[in-house]
C-alpha atoms as a PDB file:
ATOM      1  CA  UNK A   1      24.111  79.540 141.430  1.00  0.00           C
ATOM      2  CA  UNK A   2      21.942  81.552 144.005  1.00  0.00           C
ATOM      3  CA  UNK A   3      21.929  84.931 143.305  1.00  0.00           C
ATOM      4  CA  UNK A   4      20.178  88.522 145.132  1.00  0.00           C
ATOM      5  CA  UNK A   5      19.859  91.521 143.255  1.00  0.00           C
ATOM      6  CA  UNK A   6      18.274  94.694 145.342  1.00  0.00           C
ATOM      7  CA  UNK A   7      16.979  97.992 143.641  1.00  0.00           C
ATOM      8  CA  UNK A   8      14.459 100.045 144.774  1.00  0.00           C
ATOM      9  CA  UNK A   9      17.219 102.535 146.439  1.00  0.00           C
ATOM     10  CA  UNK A  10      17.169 106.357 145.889  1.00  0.00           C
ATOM     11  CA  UNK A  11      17.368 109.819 147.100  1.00  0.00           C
ATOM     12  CA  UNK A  12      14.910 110.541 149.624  1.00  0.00           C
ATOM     13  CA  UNK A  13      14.273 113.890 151.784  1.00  0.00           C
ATOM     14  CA  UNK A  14      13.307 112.806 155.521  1.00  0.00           C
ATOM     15  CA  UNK A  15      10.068 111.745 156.601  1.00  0.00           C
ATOM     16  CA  UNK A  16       9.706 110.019 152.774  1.00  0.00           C
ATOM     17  CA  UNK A  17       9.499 106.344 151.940  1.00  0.00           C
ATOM     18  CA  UNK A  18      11.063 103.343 149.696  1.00  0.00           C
ATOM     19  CA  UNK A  19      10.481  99.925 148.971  1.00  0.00           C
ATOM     20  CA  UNK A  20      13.056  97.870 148.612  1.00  0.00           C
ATOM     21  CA  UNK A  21      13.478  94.549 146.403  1.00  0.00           C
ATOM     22  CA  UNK A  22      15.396  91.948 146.809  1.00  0.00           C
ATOM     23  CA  UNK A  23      14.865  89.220 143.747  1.00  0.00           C
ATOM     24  CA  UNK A  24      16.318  85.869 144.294  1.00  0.00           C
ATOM     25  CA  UNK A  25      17.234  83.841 141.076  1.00  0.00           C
ATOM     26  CA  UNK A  26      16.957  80.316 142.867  1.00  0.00           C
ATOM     27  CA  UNK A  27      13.547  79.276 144.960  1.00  0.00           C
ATOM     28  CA  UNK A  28      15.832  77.435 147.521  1.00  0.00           C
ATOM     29  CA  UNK A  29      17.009  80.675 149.166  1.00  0.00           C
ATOM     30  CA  UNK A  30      13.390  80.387 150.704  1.00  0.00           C
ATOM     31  CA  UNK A  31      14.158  77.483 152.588  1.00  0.00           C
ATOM     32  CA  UNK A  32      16.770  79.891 154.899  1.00  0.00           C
ATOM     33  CA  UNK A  33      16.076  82.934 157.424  1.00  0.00           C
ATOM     34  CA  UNK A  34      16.057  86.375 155.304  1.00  0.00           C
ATOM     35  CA  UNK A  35      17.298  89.403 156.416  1.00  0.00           C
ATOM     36  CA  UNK A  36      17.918  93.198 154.855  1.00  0.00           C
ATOM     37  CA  UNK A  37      21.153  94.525 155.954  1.00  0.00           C
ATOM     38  CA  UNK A  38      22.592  97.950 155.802  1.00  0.00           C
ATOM     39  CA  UNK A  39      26.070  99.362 155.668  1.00  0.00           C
ATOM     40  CA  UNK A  40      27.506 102.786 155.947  1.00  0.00           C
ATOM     41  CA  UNK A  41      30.926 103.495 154.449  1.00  0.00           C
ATOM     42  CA  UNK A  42      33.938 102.740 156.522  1.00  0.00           C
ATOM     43  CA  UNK A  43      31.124 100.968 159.791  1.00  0.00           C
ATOM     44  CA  UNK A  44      29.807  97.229 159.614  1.00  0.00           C
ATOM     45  CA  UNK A  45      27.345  95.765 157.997  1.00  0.00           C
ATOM     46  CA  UNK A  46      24.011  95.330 160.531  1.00  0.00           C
ATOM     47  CA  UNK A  47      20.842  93.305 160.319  1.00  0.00           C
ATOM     48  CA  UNK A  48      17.815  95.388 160.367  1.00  0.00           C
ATOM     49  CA  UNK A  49      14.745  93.367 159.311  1.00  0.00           C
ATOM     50  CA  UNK A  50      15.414  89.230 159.477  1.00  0.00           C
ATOM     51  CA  UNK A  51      12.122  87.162 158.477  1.00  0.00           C
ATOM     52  CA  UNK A  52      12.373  82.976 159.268  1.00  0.00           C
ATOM     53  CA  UNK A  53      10.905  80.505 157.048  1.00  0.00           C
ATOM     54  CA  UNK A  54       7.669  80.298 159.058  1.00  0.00           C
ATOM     55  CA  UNK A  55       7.602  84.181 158.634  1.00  0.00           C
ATOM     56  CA  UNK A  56       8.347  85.414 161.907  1.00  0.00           C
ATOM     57  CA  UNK A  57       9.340  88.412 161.758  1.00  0.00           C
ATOM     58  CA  UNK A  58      12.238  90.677 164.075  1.00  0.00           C
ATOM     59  CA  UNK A  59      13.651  94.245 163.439  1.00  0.00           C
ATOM     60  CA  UNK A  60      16.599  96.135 164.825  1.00  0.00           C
ATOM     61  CA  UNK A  61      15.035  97.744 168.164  1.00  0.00           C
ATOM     62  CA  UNK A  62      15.419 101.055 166.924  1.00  0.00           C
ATOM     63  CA  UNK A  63      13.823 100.569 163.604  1.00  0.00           C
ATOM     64  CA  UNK A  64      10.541  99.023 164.955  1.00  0.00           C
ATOM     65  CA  UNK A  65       7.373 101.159 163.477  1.00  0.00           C
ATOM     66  CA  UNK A  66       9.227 102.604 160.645  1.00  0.00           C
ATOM     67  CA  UNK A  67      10.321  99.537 158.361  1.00  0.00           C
ATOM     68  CA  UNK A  68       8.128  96.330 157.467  1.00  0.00           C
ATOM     69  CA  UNK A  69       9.747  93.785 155.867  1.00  0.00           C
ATOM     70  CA  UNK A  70       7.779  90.738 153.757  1.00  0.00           C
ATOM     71  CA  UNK A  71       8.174  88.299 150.980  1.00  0.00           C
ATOM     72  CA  UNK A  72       6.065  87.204 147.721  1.00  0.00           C
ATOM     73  CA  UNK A  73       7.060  83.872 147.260  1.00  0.00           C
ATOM     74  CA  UNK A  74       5.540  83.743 143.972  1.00  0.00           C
ATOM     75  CA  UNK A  75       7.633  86.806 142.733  1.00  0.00           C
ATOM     76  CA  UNK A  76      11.009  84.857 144.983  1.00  0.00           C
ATOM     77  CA  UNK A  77      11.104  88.183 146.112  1.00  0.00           C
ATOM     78  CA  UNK A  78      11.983  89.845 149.692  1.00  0.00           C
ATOM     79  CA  UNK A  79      10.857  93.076 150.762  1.00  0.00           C
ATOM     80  CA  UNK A  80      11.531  96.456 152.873  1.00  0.00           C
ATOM     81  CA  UNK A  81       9.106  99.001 152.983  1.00  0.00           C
ATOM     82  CA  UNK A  82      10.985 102.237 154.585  1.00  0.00           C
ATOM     83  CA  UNK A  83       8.654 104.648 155.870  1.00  0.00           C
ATOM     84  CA  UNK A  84       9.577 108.292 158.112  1.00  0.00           C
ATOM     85  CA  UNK A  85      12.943 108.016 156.665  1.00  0.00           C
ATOM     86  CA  UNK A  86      15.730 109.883 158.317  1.00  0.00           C
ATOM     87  CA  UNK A  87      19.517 110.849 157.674  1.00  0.00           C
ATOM     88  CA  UNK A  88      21.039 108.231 159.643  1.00  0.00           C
ATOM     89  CA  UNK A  89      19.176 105.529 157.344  1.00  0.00           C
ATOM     90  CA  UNK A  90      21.326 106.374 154.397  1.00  0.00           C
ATOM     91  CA  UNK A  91      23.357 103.464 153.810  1.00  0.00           C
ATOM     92  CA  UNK A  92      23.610 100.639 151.021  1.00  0.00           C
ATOM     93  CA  UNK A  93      20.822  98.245 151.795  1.00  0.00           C
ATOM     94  CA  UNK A  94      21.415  94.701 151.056  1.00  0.00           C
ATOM     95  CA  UNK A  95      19.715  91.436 151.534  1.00  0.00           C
ATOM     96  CA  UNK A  96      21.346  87.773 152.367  1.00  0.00           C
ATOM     97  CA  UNK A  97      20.359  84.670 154.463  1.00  0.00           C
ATOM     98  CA  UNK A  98      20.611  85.355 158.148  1.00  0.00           C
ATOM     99  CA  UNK A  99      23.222  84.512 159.314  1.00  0.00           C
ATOM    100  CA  UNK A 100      24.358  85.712 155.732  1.00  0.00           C
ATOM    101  CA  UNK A 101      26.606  83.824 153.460  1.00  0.00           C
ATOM    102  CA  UNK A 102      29.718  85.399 151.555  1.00  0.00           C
ATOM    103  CA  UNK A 103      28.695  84.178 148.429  1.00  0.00           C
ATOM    104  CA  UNK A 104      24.947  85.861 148.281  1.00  0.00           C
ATOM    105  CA  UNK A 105      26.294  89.382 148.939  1.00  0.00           C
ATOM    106  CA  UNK A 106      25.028  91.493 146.058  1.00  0.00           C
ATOM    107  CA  UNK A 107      25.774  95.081 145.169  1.00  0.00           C
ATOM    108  CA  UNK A 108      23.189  96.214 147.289  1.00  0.00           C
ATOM    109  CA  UNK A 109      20.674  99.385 146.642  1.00  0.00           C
ATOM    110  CA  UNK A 110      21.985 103.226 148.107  1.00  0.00           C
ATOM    111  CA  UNK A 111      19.317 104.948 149.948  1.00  0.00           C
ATOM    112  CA  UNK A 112      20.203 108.482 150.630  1.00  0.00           C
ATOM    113  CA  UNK A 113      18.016 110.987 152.961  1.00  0.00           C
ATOM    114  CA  UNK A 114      18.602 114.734 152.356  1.00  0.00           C
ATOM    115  CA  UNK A 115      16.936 117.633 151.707  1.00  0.00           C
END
């Protein structure tokens, strides 16, 4: 059974950076659109970085410049670099097929930005 498992989360103060992981135990997930999602308690789930199986690449319009997302197929691993980090991006991060599938949801990774 397919299964995603993020880490790389944290406390952060603003203008800092993460990189996010997103390890997927089965090499077909690769065959799907990615995506890194982010939820804050109590609001829905968005997309904010989606990557196709060709590798083209689209990010939430407000996000643009500040988060990179990317994949090491070798590692079946997904990626979100988080740079210039601000309050509003704390949120539990998680990653899924885009559109995402029920089953794939994982526990996600908390990123928190305070001082």
């Amino acid at each position: 059974q397919v299964q995603l498992v993020e880490s790389g989360g944290g406390l952060v103060q603003p203008g800092g950076s993460l990189r996010l992981s997103c390890v997927a135990r089965s090499r077909g997930i690769w065959f799907y659109p990615m995506g890194w999602y982010r939820q804050v308690s109590g609001k829905q789930r968005e997309l904010v970085a989606r990557m196709t199986t060709g590798g083209t690449i689209t990010y939430e319009d407000t996000l643009q410049g500040r988060f990179t997302i990317s994949r090491d197929l070798a590692k079946n691993t997904l990626y979100l670099q988080m740079n210039n980090l601000k309050p509003e991006d704390t949120a539990t991060y998680y990653c899924n097929q885009d559109p995402p599938q029920d089953e794939l949801w994982g526990q996600g990774t908390q990123v928190t930005v305070s001082s």
